[in-house]
Protein backbone atom coordinates (compact mmCIF):
# COMPACT_ATOMS: atom_id res chain seq x y z
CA UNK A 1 16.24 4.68 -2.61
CA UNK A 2 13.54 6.77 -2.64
CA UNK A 3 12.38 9.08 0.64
CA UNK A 4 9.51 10.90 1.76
CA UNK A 5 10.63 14.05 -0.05
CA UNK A 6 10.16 12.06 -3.13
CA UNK A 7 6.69 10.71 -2.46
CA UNK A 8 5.74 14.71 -1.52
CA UNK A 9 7.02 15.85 -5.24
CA UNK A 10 5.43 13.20 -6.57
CA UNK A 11 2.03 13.96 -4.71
CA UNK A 12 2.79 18.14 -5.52
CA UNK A 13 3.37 16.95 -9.67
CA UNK A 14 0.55 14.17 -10.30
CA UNK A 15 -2.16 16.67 -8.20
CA UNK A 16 -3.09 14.08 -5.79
CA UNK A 17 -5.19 15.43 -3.26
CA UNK A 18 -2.78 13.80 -0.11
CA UNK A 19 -0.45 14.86 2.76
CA UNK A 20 2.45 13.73 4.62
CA UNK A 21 2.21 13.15 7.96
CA UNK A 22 5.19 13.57 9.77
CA UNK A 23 6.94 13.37 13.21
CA UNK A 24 3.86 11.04 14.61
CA UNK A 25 5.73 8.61 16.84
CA UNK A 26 5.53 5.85 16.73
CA UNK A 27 4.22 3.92 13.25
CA UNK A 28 6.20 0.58 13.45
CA UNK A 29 2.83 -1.06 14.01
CA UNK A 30 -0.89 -1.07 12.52
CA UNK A 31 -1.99 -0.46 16.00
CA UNK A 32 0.92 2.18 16.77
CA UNK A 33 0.22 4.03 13.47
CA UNK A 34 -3.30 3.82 14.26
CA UNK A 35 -3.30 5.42 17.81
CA UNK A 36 -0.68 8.08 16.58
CA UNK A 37 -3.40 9.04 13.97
CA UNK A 38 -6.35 8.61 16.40
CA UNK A 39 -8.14 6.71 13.52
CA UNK A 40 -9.31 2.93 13.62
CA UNK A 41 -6.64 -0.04 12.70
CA UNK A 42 -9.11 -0.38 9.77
CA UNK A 43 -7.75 2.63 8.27
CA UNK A 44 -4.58 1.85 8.06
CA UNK A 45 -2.85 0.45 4.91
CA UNK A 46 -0.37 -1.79 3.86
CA UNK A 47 1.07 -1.62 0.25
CA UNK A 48 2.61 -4.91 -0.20
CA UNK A 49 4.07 -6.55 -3.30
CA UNK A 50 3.61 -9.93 -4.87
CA UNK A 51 5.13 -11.96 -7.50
CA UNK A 52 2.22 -13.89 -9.50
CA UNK A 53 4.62 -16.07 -11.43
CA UNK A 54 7.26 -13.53 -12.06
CA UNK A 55 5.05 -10.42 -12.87
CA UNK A 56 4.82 -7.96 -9.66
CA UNK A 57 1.73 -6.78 -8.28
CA UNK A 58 1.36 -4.35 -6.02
CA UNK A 59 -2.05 -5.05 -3.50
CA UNK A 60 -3.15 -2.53 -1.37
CA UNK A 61 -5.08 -3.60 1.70
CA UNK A 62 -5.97 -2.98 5.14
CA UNK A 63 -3.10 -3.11 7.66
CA UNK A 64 -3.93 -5.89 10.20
CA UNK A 65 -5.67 -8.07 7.66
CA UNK A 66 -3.39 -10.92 5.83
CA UNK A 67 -3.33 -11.00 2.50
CA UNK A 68 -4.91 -14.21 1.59
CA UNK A 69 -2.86 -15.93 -1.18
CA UNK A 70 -5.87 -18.71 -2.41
CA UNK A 71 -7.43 -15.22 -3.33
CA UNK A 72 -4.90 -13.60 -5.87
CA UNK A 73 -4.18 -17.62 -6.88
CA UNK A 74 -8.07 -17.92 -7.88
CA UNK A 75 -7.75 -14.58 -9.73
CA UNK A 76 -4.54 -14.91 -11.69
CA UNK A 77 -5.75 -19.21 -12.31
CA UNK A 78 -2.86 -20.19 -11.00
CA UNK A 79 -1.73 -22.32 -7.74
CA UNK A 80 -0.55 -20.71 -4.61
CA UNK A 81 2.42 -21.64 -4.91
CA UNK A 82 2.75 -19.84 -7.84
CA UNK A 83 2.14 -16.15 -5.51
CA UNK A 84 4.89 -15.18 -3.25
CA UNK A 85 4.90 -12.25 -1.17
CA UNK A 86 8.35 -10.59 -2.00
CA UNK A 87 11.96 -10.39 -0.46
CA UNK A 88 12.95 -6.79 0.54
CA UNK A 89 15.20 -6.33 -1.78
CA UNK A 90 12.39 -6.93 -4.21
CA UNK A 91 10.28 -4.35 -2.65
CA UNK A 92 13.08 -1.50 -3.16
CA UNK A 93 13.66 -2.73 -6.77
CA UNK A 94 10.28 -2.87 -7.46
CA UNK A 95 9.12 0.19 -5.65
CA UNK A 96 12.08 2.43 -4.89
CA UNK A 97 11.03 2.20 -0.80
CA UNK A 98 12.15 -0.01 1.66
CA UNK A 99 10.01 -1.97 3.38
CA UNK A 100 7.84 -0.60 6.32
CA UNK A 101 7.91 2.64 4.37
CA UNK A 102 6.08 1.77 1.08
CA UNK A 103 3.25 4.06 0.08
CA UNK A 104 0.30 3.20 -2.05
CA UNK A 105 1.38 5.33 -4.80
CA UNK A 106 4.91 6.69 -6.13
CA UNK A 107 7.11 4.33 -6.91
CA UNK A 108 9.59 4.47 -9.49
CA UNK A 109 7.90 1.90 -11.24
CA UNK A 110 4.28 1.36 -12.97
CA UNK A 111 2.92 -1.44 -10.93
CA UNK A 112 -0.45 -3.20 -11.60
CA UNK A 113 -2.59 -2.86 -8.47
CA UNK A 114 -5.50 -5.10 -6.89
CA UNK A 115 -6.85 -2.93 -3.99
CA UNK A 116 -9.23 -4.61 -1.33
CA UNK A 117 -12.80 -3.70 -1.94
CA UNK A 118 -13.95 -2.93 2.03
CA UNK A 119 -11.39 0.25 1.77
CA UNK A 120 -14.40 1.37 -0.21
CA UNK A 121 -15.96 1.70 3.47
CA UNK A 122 -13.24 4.60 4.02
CA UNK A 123 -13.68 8.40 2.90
CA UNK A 124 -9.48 8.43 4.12
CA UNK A 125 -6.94 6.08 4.84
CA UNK A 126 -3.29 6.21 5.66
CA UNK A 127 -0.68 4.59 3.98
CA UNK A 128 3.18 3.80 4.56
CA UNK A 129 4.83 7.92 4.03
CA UNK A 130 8.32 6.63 2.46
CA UNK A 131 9.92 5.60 5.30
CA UNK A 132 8.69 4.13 8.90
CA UNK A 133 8.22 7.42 10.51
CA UNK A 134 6.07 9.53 8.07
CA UNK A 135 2.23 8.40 7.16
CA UNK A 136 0.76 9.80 3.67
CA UNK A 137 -3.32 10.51 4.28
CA UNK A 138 -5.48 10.19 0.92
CA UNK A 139 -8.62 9.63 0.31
CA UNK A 140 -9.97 6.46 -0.75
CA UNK A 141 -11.23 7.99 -4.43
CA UNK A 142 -8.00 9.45 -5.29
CA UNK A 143 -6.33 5.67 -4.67
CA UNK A 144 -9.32 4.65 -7.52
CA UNK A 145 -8.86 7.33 -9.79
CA UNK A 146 -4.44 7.02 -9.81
CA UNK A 147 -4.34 2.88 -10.07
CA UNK A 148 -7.93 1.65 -11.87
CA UNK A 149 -7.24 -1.19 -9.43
CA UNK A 150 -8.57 -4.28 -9.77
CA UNK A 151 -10.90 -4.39 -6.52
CA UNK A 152 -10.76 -8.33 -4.74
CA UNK A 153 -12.24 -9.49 -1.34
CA UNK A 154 -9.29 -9.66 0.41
CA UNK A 155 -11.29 -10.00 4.01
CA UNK A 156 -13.27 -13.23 4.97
């Protein structure tokens, strides 16, 4: 499994202009992480993983918002039922982090990623650290210029 220490060599290798947040209190919610950081909800990401028929996807979106399936269904041409969000165990095979830790970048595999477009409304946002108690900040361009993500309307 991979830990916050990880994610920070990873970050310190690839150049990415982040930082690790750590010993913030409480983060086990949106709104906790949020009022830890003193920065809107909005601001706040979740990296969560989907299966689109088998192939994982990583989507990157804001933390309070749902992910809506019919979205990533229309985009891959295929029926919801065809995108499921995945198991835990998934996650940490997937992405090397357990889930509630999983940051937008670093995981032990190369994952495609769809990112929601209204992040584009950020300069910074904060993303899962590695774990539950550590936050990574990052801005918004460095997130575009690591993952080329495919950009969706993921809000209504």
């Amino acid at each position: 499994m991979l830990t916050p220490t990880d994610l920070a060599d990873y970050v310190r290798t690839h150049r990415i202009q982040a930082r690790l947040i750590t010993h913030i209190g409480d983060t086990s919610t949106v709104p906790a992480a949020a009022a830890a950081l003193n920065v809107p909800t909005d601001a706040i990401l979740k990296t969560l993983l989907f299966f689109v028929q088998t192939r994982p996807y990583l989507v990157i979106s804001h933390g309070v918002t749902p992910v809506p399936v019919r979205v990533l269904a229309d985009y891959f041409g295929v029926g919801k039922r065809q995108v499921k969000l995945a198991k835990p165990a998934q996650v940490l095979a997937e992405t090397g982090y357990p889930v509630g830790g999983v940051p937008p970048l670093g995981h032990h595999k190369t994952l495609p990623v769809m990112m929601a477009k209204s992040l584009l409304d950020f300069d910074v946002v904060f993303g899962g650290g590695g774990d539950s108690t550590t936050m990574l900040e990052i801005p918004v361009t460095e997130l575009l210029r690591i993952h080329e993500p495919t950009l969706l309307a993921l809000r209504s």
